[in-house]
Protein backbone atom coordinates (compact mmCIF):
# COMPACT_ATOMS: atom_id res chain seq x y z
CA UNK A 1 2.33 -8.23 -12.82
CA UNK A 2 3.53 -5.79 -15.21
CA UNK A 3 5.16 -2.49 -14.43
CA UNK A 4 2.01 -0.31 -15.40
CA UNK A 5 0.00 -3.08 -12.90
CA UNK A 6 2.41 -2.05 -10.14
CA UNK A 7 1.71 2.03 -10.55
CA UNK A 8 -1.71 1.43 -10.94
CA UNK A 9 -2.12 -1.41 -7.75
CA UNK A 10 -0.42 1.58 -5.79
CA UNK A 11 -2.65 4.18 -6.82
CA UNK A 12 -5.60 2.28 -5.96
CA UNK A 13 -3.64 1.02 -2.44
CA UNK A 14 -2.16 4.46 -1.84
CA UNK A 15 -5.42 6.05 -1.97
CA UNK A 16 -7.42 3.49 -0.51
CA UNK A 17 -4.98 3.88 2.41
CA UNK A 18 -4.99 8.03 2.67
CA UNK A 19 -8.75 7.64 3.14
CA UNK A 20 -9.14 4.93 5.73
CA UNK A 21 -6.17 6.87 7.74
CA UNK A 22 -7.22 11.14 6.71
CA UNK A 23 -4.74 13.25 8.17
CA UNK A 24 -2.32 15.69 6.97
CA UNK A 25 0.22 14.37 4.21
CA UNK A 26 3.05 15.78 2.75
CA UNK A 27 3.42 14.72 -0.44
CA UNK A 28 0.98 14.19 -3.43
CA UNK A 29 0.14 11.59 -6.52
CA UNK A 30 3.92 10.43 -6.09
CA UNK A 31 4.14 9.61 -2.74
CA UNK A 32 0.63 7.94 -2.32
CA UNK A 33 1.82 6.02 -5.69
CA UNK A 34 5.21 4.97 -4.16
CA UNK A 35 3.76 4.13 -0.77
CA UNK A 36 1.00 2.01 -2.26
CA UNK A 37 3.84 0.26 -4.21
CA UNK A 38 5.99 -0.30 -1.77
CA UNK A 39 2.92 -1.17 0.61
CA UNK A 40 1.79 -3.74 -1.23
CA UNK A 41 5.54 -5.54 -0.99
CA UNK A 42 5.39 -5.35 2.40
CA UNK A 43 1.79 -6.59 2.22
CA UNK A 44 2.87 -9.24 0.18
CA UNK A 45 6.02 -10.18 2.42
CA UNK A 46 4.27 -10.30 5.63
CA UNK A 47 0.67 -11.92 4.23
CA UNK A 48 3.01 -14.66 2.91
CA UNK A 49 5.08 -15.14 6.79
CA UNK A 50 1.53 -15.14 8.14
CA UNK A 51 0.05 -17.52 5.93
CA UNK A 52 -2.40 -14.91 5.04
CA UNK A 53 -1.78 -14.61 1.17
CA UNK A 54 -0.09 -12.39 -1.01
CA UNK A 55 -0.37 -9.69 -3.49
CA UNK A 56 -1.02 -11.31 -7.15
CA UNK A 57 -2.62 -8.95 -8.90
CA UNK A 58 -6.29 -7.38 -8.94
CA UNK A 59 -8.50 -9.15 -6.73
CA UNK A 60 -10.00 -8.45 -2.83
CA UNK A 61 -7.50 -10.36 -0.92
CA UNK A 62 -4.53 -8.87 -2.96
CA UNK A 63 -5.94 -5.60 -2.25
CA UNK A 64 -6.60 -6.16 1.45
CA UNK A 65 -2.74 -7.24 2.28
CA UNK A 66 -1.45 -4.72 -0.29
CA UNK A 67 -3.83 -1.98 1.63
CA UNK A 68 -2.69 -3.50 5.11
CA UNK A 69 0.88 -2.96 4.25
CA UNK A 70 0.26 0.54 2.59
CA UNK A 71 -1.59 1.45 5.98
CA UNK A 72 1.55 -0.06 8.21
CA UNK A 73 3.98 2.19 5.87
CA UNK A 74 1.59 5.85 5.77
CA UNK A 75 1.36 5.24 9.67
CA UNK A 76 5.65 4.69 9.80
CA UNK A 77 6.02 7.48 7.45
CA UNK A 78 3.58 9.97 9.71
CA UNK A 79 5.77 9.21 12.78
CA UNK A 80 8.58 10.21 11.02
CA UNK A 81 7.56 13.20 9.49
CA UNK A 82 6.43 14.43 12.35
């Protein structure tokens, strides 16, 4: 995957995460950008130790691990935040 595929897999991941877990976020376009980025390589790291896939581009299962790990990350960022 291309640069371009990586902002737009973290928009999609980033957002997809902010609305299954609504709360108050600091932060805007950025941040849910970077933490659907960087959620999606954590995804992808632990879907691959678990034997439950990884993060290859645009399909369900790369979105469901990429969203898992952008959920794990927005949850770890909260705590600290707060």
């Amino acid at each position: 995957m291309g640069i371009l595929s990586w902002i737009l897999l973290g928009l999609v991941v980033g957002a997809l995460a902010k609305w299954i877990m609504p709360g108050k976020d600091p932060g805007g376009l950025i941040v849910t950008i970077l933490i659907g980025i960087a959620g999606a390589a954590v995804g992808g790291y632990l879907g691959s130790m678990l034997g439950l896939g990884t993060v290859t581009g645009f399909n369900l299962g790369s979105l469901a691990v990429a969203t898992g790990g952008a959920l794990l990350l927005l949850f770890a960022y909260r705590k600290l935040k707060s």
